[in-house]
PDB file of N, CA and C in Angstrom:
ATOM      1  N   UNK A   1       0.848  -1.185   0.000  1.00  0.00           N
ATOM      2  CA  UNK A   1       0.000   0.000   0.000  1.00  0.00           C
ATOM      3  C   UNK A   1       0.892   1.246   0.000  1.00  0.00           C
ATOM      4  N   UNK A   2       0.619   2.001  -1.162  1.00  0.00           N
ATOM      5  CA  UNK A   2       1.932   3.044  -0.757  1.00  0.00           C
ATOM      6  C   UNK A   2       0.748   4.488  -0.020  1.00  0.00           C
ATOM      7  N   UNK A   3       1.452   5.094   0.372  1.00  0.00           N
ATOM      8  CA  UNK A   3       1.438   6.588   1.386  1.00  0.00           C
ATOM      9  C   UNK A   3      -0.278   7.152   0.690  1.00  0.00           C
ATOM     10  N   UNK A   4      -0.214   7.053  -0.302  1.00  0.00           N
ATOM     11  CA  UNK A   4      -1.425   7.895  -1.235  1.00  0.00           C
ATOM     12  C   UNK A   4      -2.208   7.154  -0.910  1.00  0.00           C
ATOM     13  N   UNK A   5      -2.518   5.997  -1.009  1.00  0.00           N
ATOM     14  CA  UNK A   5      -3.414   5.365  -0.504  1.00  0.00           C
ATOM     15  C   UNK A   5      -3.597   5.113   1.423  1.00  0.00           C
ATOM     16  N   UNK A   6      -3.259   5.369   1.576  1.00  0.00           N
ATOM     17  CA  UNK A   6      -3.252   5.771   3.022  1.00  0.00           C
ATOM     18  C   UNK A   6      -4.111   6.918   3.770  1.00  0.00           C
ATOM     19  N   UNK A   7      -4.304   7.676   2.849  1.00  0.00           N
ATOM     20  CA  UNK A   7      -4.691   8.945   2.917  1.00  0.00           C
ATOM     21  C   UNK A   7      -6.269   8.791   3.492  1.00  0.00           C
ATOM     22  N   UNK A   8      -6.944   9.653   4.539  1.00  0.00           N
ATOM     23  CA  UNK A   8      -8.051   9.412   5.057  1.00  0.00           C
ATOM     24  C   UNK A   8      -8.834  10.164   4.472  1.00  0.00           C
ATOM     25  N   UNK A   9     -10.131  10.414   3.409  1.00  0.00           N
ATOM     26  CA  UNK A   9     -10.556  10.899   2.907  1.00  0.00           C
ATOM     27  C   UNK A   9     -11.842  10.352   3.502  1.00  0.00           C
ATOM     28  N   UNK A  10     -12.056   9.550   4.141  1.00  0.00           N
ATOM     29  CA  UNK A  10     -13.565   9.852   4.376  1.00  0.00           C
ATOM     30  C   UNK A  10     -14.590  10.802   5.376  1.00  0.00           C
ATOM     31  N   UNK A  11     -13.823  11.237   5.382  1.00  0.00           N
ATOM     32  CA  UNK A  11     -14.879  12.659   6.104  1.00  0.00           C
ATOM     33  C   UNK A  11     -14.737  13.873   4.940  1.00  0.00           C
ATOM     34  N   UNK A  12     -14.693  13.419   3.617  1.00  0.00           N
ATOM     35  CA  UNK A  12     -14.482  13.998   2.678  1.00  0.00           C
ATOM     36  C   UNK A  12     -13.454  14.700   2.451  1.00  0.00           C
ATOM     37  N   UNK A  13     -13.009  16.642   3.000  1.00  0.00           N
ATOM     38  CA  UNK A  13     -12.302  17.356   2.165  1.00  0.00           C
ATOM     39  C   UNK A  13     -10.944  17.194   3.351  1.00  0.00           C
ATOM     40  N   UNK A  14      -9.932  17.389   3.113  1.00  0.00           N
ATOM     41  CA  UNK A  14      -8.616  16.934   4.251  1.00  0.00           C
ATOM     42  C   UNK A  14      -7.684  18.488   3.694  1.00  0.00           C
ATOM     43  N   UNK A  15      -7.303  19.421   4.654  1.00  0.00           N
ATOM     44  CA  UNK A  15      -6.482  20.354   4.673  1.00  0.00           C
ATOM     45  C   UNK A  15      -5.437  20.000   3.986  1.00  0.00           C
ATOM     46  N   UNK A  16      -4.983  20.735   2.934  1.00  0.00           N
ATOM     47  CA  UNK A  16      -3.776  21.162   2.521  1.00  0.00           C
ATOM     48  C   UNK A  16      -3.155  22.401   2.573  1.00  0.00           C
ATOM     49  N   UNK A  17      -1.577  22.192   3.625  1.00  0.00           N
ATOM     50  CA  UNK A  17      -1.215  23.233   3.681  1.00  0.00           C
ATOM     51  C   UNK A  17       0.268  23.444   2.643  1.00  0.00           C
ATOM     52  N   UNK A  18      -0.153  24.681   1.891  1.00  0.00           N
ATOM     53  CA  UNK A  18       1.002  25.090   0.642  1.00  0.00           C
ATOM     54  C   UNK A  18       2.354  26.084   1.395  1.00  0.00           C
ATOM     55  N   UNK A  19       3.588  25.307   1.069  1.00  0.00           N
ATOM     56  CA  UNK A  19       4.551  25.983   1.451  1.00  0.00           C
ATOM     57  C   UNK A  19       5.372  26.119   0.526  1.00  0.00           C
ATOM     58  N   UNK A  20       6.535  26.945   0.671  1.00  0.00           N
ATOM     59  CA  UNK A  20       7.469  27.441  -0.128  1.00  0.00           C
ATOM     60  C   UNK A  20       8.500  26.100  -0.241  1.00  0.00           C
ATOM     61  N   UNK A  21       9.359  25.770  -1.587  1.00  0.00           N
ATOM     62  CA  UNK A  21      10.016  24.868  -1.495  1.00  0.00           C
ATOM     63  C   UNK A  21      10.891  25.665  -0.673  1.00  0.00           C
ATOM     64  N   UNK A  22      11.542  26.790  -1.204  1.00  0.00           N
ATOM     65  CA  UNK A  22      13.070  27.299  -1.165  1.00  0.00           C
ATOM     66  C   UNK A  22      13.119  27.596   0.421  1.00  0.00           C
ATOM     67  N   UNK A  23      12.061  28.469   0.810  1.00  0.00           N
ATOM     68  CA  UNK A  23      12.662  29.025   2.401  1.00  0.00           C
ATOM     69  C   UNK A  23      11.474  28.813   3.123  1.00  0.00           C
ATOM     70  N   UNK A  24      10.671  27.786   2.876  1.00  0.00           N
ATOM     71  CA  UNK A  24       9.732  27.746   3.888  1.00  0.00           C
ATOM     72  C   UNK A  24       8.070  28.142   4.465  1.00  0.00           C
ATOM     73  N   UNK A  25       7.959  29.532   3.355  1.00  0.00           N
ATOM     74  CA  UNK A  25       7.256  30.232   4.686  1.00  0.00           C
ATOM     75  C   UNK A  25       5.623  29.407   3.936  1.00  0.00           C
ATOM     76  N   UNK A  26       4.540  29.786   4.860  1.00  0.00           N
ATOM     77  CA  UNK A  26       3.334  28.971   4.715  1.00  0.00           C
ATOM     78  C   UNK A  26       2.860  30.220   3.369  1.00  0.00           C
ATOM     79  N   UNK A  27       2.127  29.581   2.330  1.00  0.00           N
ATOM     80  CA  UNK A  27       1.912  30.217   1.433  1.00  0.00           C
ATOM     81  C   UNK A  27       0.124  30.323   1.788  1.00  0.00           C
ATOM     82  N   UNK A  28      -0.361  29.304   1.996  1.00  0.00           N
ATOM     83  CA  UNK A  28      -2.019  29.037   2.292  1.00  0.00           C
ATOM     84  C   UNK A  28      -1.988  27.847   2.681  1.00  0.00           C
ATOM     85  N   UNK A  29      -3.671  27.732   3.162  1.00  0.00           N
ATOM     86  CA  UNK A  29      -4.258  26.634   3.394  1.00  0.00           C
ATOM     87  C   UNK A  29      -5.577  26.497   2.813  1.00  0.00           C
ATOM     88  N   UNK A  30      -5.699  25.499   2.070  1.00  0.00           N
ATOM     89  CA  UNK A  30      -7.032  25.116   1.471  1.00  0.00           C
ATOM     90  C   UNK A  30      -7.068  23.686   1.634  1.00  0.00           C
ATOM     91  N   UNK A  31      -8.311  23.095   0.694  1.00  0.00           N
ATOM     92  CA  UNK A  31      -8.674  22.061   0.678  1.00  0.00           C
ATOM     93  C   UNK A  31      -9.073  20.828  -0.368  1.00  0.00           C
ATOM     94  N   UNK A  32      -8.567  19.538  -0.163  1.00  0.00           N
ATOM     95  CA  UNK A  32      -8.614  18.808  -1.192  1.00  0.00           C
ATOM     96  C   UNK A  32      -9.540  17.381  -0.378  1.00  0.00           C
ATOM     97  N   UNK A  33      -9.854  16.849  -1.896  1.00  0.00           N
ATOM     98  CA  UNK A  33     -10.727  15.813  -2.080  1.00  0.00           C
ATOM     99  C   UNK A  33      -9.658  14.583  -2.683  1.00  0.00           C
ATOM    100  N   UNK A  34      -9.922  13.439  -2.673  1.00  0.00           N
ATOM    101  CA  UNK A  34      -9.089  13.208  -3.819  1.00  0.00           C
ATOM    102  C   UNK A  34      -8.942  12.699  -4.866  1.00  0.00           C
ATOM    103  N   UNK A  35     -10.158  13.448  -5.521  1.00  0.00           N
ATOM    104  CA  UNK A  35      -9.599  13.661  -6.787  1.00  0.00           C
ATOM    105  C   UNK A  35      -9.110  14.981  -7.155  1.00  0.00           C
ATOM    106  N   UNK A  36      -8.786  16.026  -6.213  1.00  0.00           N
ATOM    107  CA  UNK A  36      -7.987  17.179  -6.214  1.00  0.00           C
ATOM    108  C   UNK A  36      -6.528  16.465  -6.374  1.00  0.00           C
ATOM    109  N   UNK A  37      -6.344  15.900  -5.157  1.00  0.00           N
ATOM    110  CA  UNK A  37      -4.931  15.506  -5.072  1.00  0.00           C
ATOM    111  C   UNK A  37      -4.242  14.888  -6.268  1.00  0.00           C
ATOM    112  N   UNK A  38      -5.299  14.191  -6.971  1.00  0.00           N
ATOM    113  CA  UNK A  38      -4.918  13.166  -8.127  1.00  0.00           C
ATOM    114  C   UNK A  38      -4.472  13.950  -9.217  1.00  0.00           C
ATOM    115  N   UNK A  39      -5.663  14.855  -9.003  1.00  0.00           N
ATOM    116  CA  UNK A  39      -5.007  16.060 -10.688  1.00  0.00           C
ATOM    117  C   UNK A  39      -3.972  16.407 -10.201  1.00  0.00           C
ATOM    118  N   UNK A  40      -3.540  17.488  -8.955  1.00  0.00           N
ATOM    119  CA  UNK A  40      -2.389  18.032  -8.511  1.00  0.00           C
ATOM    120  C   UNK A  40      -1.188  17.274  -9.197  1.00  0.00           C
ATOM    121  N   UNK A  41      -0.928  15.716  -8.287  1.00  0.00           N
ATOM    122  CA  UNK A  41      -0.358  14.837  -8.621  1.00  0.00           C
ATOM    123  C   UNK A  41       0.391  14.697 -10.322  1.00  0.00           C
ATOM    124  N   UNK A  42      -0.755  14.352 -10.759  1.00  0.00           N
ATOM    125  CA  UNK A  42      -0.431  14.483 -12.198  1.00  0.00           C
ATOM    126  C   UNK A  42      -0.365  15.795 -13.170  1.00  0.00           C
ATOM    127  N   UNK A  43      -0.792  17.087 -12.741  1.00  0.00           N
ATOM    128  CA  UNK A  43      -0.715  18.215 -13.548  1.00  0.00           C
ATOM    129  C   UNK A  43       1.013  18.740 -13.242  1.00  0.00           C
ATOM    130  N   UNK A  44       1.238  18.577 -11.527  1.00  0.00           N
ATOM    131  CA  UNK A  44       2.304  19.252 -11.056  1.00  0.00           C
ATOM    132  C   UNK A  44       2.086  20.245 -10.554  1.00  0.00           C
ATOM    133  N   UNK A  45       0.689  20.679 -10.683  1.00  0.00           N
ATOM    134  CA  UNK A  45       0.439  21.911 -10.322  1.00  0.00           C
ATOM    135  C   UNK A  45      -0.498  21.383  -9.104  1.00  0.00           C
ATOM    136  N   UNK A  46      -0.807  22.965  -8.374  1.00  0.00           N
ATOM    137  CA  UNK A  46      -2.011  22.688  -7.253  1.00  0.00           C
ATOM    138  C   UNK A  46      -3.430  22.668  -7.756  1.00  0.00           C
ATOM    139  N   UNK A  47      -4.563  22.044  -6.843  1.00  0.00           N
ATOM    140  CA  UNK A  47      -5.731  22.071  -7.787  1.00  0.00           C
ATOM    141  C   UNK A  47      -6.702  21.446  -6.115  1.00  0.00           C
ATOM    142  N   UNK A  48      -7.422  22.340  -6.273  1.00  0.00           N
ATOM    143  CA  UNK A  48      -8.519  22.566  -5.037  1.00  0.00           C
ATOM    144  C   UNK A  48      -9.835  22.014  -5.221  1.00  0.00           C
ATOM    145  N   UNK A  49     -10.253  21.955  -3.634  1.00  0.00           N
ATOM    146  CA  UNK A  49     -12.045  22.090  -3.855  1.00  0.00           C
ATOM    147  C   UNK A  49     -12.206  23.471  -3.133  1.00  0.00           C
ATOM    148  N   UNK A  50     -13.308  24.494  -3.910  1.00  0.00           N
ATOM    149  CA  UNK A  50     -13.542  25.475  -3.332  1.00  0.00           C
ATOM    150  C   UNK A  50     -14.886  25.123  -2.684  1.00  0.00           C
ATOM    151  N   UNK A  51     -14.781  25.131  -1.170  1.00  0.00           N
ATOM    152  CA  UNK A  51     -15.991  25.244  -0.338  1.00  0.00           C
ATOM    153  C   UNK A  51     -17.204  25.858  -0.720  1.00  0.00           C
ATOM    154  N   UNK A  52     -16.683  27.506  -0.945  1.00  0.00           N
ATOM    155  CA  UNK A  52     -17.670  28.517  -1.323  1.00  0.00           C
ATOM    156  C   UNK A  52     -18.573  28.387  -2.692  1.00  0.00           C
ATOM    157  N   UNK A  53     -17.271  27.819  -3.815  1.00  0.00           N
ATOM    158  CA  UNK A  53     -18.345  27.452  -5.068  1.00  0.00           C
ATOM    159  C   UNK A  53     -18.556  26.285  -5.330  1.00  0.00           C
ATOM    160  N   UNK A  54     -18.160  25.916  -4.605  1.00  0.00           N
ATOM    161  CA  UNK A  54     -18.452  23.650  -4.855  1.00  0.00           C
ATOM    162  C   UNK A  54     -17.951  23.578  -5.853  1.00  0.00           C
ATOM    163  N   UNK A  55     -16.835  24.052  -6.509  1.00  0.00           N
ATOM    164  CA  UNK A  55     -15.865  23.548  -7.854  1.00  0.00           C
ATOM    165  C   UNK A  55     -14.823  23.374  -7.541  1.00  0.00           C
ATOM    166  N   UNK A  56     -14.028  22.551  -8.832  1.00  0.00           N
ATOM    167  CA  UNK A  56     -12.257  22.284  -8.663  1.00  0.00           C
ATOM    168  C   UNK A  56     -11.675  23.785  -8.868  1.00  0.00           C
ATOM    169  N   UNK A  57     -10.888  24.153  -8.775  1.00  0.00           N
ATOM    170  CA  UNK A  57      -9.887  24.986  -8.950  1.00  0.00           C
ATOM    171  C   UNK A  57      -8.276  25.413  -8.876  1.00  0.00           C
ATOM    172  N   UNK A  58      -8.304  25.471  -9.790  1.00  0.00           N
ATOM    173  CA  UNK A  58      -6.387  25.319 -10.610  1.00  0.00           C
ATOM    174  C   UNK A  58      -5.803  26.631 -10.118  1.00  0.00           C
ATOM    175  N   UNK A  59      -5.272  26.586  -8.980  1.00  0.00           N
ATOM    176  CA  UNK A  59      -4.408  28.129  -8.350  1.00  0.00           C
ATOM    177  C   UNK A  59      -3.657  28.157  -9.619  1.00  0.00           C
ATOM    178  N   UNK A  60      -3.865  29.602 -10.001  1.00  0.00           N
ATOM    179  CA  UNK A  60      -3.255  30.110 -11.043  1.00  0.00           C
ATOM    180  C   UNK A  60      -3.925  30.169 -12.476  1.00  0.00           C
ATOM    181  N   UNK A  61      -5.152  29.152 -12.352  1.00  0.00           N
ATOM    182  CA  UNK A  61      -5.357  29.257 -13.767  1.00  0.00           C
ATOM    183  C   UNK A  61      -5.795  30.657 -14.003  1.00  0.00           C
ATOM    184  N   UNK A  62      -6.525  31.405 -13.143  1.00  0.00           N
ATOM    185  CA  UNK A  62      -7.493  32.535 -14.148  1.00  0.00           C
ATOM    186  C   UNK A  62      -6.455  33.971 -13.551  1.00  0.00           C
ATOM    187  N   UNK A  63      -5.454  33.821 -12.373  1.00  0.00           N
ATOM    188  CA  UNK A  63      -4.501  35.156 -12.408  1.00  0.00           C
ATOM    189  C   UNK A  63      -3.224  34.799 -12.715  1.00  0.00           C
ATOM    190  N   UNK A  64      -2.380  33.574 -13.214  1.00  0.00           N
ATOM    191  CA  UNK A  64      -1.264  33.630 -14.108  1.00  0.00           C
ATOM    192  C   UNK A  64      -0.349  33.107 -12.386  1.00  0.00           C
ATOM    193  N   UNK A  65      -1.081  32.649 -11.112  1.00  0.00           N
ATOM    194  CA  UNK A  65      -0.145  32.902  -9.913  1.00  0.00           C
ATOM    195  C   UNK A  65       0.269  31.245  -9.512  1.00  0.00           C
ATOM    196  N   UNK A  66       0.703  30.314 -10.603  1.00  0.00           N
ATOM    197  CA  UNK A  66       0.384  28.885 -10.087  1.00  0.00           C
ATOM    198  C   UNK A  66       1.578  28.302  -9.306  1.00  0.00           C
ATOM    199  N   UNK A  67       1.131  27.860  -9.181  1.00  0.00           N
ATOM    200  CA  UNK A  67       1.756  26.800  -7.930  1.00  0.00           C
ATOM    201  C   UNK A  67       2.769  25.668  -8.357  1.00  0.00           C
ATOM    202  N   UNK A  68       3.884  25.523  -8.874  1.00  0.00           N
ATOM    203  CA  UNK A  68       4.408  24.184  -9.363  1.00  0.00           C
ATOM    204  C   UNK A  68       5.117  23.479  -8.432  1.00  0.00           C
ATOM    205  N   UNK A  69       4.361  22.202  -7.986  1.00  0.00           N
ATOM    206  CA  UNK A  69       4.832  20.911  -6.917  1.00  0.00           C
ATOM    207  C   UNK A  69       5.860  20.525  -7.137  1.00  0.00           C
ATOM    208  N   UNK A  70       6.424  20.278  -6.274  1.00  0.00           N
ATOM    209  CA  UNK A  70       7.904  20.117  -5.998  1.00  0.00           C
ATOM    210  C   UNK A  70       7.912  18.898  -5.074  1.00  0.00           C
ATOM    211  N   UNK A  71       7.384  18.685  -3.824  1.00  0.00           N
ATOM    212  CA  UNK A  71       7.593  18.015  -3.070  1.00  0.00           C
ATOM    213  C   UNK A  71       6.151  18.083  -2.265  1.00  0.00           C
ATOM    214  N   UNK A  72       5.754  16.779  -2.143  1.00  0.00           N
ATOM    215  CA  UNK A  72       4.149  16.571  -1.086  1.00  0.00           C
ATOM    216  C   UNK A  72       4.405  15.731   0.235  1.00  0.00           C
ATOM    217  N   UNK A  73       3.648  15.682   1.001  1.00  0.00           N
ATOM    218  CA  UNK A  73       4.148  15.053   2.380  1.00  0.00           C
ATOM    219  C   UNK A  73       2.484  14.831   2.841  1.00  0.00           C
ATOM    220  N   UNK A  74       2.198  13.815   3.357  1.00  0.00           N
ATOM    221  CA  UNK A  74       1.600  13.623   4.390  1.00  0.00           C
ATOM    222  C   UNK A  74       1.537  13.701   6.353  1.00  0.00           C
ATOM    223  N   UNK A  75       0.944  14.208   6.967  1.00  0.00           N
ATOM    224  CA  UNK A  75       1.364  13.922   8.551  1.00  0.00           C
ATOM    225  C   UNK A  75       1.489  12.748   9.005  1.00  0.00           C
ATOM    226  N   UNK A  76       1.381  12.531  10.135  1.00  0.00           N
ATOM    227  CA  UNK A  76       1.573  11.314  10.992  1.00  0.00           C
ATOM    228  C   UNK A  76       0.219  10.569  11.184  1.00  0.00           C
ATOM    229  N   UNK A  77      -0.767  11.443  10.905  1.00  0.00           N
ATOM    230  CA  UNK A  77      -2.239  11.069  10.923  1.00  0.00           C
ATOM    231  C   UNK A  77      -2.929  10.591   9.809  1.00  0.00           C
ATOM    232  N   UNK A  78      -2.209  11.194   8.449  1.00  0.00           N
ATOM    233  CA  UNK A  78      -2.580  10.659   7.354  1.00  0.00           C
ATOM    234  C   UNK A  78      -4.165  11.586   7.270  1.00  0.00           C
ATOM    235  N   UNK A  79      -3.956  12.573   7.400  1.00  0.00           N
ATOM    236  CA  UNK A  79      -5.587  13.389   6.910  1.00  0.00           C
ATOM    237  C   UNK A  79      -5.029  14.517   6.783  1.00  0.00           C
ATOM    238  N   UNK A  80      -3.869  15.322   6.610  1.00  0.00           N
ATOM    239  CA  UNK A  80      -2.962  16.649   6.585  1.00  0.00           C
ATOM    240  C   UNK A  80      -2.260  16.586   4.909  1.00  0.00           C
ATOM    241  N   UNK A  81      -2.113  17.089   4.287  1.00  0.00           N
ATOM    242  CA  UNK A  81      -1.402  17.004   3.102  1.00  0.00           C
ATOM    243  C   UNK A  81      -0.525  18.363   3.061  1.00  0.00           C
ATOM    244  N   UNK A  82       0.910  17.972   3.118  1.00  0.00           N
ATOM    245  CA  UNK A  82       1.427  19.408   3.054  1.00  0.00           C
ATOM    246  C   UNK A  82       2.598  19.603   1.431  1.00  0.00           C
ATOM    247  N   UNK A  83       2.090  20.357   0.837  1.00  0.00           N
ATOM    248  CA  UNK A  83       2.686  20.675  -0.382  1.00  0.00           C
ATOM    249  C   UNK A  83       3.837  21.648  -0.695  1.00  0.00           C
ATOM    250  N   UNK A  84       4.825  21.559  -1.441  1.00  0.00           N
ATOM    251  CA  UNK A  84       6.098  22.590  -1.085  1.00  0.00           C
ATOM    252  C   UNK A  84       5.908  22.889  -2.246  1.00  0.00           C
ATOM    253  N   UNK A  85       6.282  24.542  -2.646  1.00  0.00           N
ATOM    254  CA  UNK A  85       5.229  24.840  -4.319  1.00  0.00           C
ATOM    255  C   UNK A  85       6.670  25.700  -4.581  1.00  0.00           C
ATOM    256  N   UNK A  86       7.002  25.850  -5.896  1.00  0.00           N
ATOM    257  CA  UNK A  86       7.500  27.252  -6.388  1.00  0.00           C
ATOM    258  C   UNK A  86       6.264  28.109  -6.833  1.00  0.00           C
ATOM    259  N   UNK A  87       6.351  29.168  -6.166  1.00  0.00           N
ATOM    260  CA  UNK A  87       5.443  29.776  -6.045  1.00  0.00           C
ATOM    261  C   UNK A  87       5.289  31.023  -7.082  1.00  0.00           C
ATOM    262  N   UNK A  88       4.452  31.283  -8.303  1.00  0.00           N
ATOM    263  CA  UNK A  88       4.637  32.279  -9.094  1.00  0.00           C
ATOM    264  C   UNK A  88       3.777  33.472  -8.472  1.00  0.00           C
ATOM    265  N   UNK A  89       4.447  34.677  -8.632  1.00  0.00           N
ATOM    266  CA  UNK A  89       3.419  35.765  -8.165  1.00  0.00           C
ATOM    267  C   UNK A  89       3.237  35.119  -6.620  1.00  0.00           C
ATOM    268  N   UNK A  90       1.537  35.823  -6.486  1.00  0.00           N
ATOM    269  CA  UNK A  90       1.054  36.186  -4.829  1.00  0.00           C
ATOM    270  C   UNK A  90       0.441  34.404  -4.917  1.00  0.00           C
ATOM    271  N   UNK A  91       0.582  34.060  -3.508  1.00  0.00           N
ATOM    272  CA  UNK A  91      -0.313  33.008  -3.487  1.00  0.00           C
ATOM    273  C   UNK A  91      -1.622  33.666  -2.939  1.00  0.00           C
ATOM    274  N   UNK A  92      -1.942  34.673  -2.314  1.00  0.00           N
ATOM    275  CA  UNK A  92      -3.182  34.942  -1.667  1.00  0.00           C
ATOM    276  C   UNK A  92      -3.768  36.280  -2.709  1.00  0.00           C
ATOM    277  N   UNK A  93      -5.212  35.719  -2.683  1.00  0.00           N
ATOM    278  CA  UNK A  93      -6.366  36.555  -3.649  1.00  0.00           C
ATOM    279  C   UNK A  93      -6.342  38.029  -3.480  1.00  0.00           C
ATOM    280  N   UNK A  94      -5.796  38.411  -2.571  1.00  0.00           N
ATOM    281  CA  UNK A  94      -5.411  39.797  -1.830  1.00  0.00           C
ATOM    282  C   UNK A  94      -4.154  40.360  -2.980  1.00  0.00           C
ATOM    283  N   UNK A  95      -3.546  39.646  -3.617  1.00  0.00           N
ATOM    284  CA  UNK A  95      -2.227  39.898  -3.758  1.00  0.00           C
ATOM    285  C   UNK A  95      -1.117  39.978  -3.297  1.00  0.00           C
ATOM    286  N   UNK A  96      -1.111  39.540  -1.350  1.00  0.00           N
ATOM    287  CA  UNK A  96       0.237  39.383  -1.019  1.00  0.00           C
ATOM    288  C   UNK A  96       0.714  37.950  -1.216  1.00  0.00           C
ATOM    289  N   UNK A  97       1.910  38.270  -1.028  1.00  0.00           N
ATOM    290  CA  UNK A  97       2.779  36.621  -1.277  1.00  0.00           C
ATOM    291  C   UNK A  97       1.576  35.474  -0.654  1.00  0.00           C
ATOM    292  N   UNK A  98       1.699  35.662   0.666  1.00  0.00           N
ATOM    293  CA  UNK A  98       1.143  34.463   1.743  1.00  0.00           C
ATOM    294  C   UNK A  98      -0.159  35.158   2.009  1.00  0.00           C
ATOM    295  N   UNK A  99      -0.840  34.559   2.208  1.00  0.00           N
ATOM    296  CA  UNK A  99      -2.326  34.315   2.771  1.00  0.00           C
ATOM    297  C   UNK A  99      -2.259  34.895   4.493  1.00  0.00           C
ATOM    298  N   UNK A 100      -1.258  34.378   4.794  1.00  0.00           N
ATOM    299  CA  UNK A 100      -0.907  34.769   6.232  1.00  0.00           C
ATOM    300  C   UNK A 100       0.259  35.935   6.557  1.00  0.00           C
ATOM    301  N   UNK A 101      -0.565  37.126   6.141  1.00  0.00           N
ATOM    302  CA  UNK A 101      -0.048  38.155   6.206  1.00  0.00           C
ATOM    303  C   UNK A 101      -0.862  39.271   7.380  1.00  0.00           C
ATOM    304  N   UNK A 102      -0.983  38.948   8.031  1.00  0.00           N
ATOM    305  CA  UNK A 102      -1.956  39.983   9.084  1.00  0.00           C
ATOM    306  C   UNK A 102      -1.165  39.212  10.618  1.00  0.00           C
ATOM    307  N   UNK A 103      -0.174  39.890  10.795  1.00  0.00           N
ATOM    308  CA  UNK A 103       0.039  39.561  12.325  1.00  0.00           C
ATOM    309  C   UNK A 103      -0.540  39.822  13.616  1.00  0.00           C
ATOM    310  N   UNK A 104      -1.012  38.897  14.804  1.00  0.00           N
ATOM    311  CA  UNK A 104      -1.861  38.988  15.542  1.00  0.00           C
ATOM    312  C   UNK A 104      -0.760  38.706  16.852  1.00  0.00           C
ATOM    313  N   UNK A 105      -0.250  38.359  17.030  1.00  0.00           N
ATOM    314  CA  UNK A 105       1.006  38.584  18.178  1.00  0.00           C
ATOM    315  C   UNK A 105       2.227  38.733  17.704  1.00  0.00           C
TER     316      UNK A 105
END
């Protein structure tokens, strides 16, 4: 059984968190199904379920900002998917790099 199949998908959508290959920092967090993961997998690129519109979605397809996979990881729990991206442009809809740009402490 390799790692992919391992993966706990039945409570349906399982967090993916997108990080930088080169230095790290958290780019976002969204969410996959898997048949998200499967396209990802095979495009190279990232590829979502959007909660809000109940569709797939290809970071980057419609602002030019995509995501190319480099390296994927699972946790210790097997329901976490963490992705290491070269990251083109902003990863967050805002336009900054990271999604997690608003410091709170």
């Amino acid at each position: 059984m390799s790692l992919l199949d391992k993966i706990d998908f039945t409570k349906g959508l399982i967090p993916a968190i997108i990080q930088d290959y080169k230095n790290n920092e958290v780019l976002m967090l969204a969410f996959m199904d898997k048949k998200a993961l499967s396209k990802t997998l095979e495009s190279k690129t990232t590829w979502f379920w959007s909660r809000s519109r109940k569709e797939y979605w290809n970071k980057g397809a419609t602002s030019g900002n995509f995501q190319y996979v480099k390296e994927v990881y699972i946790d210790c729990d097997e329901d976490t998917i963490l992705i290491k991206v070269e990251q083109i442009g902003s990863a967050c809809h805002t336009k900054n790099r990271s999604c997690f740009y608003r410091r709170i402490l």
